[in-house]
N, C-alpha and C. Protein backbone atom coordinates (compact mmCIF):
# COMPACT_ATOMS: atom_id res chain seq x y z
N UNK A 1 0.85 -1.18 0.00
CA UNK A 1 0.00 0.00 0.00
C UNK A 1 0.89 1.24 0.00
N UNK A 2 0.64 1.87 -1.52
CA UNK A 2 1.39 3.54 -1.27
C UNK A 2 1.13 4.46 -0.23
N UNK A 3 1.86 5.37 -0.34
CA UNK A 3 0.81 6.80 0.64
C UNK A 3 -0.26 6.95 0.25
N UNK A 4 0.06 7.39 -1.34
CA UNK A 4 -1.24 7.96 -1.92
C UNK A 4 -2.85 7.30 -0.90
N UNK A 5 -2.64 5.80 -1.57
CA UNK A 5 -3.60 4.59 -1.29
C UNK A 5 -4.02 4.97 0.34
N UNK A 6 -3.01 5.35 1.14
CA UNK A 6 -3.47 5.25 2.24
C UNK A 6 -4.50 6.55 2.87
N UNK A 7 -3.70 7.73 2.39
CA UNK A 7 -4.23 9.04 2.33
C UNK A 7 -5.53 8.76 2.38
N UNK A 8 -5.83 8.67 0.61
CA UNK A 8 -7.11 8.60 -0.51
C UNK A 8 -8.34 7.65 0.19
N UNK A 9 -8.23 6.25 0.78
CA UNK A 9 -8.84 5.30 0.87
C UNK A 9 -9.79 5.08 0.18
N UNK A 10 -11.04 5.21 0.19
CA UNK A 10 -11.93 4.90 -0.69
C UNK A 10 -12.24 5.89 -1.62
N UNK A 11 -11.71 6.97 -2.26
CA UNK A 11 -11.84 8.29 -3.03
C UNK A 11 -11.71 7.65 -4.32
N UNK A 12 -13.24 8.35 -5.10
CA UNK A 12 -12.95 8.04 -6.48
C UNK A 12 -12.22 9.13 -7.15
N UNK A 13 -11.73 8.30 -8.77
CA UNK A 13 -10.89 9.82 -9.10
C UNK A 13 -12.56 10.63 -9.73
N UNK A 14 -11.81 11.89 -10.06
CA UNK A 14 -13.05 12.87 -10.75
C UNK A 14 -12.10 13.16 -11.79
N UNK A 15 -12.85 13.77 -12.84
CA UNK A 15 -12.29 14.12 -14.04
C UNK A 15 -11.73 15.36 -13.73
N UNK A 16 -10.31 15.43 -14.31
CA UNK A 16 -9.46 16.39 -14.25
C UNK A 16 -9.77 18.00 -15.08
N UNK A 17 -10.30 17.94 -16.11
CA UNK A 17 -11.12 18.81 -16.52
C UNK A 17 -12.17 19.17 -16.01
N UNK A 18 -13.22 18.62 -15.46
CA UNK A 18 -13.85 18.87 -14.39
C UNK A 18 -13.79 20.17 -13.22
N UNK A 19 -12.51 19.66 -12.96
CA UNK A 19 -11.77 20.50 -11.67
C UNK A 19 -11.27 21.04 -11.84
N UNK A 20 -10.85 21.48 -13.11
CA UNK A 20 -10.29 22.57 -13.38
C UNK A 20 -10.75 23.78 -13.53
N UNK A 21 -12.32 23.62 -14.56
CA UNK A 21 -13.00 24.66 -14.79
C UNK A 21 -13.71 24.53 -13.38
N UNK A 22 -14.38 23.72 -12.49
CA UNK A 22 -14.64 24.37 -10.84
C UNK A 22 -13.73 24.78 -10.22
N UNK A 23 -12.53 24.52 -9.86
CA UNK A 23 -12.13 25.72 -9.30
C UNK A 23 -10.78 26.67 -9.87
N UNK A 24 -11.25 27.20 -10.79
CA UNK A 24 -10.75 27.81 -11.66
C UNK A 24 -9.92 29.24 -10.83
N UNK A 25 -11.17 29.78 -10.31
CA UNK A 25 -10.96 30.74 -9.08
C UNK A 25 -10.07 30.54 -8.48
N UNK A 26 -9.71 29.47 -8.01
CA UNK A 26 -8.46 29.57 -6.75
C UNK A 26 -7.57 29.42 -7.38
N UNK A 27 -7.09 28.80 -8.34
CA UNK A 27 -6.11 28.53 -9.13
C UNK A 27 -4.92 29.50 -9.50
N UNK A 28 -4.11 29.29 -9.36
CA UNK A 28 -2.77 29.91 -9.98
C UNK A 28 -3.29 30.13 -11.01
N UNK A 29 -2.89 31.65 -12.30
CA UNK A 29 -2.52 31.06 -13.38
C UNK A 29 -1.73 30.38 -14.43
N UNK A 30 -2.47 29.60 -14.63
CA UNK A 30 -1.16 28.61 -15.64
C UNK A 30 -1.45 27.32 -14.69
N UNK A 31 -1.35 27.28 -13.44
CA UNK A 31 -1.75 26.07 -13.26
C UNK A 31 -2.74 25.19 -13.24
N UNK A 32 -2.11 23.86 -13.67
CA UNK A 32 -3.17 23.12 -14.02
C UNK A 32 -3.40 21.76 -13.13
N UNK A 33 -4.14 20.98 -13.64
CA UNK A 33 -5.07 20.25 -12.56
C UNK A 33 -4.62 18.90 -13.03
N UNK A 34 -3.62 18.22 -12.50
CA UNK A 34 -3.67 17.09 -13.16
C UNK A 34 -4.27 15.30 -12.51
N UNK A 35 -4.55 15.38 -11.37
CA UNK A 35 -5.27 14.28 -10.51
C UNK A 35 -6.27 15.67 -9.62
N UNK A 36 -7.75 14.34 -9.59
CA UNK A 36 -8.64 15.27 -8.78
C UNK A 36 -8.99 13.55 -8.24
N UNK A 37 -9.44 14.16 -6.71
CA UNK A 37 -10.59 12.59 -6.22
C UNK A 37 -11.57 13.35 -5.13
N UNK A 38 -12.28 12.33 -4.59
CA UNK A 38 -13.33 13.11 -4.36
C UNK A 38 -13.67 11.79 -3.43
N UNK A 39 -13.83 12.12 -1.73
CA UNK A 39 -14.59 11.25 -0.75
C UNK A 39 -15.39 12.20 -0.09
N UNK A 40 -16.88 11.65 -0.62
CA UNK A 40 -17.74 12.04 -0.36
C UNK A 40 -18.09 13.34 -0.60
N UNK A 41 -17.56 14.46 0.40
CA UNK A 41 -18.34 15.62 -0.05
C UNK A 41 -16.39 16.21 -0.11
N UNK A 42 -15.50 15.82 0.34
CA UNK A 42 -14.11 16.65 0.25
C UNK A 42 -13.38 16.13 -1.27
N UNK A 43 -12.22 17.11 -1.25
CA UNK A 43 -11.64 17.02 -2.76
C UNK A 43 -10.58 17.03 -2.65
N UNK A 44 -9.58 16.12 -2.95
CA UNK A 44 -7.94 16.08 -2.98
C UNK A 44 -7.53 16.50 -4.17
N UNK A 45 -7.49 17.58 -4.45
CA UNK A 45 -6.92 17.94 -5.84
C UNK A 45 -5.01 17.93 -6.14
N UNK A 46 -4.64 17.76 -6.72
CA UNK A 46 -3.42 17.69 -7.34
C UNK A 46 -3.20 18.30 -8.10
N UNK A 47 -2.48 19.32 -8.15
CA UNK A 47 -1.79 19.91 -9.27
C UNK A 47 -0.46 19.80 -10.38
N UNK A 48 -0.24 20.79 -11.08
CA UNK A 48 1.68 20.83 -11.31
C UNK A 48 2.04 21.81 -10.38
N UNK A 49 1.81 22.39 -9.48
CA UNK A 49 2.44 22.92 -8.69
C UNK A 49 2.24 23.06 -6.65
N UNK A 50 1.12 22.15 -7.06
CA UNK A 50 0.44 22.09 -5.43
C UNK A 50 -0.66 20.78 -5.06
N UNK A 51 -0.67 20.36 -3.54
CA UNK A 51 -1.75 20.04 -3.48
C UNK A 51 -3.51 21.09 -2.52
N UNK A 52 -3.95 20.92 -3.25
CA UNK A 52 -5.16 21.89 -2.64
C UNK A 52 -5.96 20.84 -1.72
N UNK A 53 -6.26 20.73 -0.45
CA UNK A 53 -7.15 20.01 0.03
C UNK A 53 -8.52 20.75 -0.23
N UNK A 54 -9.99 20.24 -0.43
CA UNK A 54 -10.88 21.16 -0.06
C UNK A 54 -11.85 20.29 0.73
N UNK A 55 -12.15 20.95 1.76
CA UNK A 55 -13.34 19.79 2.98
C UNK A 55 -14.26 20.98 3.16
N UNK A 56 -15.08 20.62 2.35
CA UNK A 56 -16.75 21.24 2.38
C UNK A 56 -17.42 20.87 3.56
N UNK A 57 -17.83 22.06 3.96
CA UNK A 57 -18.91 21.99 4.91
C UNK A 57 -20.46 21.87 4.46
N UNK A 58 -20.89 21.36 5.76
CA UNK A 58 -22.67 21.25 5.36
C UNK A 58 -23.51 22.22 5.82
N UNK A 59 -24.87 21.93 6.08
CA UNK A 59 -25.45 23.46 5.75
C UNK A 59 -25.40 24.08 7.44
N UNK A 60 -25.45 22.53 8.17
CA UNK A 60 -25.20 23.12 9.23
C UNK A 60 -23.93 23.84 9.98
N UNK A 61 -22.85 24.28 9.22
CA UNK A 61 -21.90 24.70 8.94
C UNK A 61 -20.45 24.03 9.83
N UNK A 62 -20.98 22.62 10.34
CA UNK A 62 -19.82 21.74 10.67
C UNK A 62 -19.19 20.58 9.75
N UNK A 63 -18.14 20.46 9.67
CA UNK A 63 -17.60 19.59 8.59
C UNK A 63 -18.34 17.92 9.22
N UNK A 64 -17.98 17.08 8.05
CA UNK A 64 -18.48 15.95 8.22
C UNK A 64 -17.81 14.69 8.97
N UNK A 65 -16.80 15.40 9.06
CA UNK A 65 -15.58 14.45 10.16
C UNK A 65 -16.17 14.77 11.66
């Protein structure tokens, strides 16, 4: 078992284009998006120059962990 594997655990990937044009906004420019996954409602994005965690909150404004 890699890191990655261990990190990720059950995270599917998401399409990399996808995630690019959503979060376009935060993005460097020029950088691009090359692995995205997605458990449950959070997003491990990967870049060429970074990793972005994002852990969405719910409406009741506590995370899901």
């Amino acid at each position: 078992m890699g890191l990655l594997d261990g990190m990720l655990g059950n995270a599917s990937k998401v399409d990399s284009a996808k995630i690019q044009q959503e979060f376009s906004q935060i993005l460097a420019q020029g950088e691009v998006v090359e692995h995205a996954y997605q458990l449950i409602r959070d997003y491990f994005v990967f870049t060429d120059k970074r990793f972005v965690l994002v852990e969405t909150q719910g409406i009741t404004g506590s995370s899901a962990t």
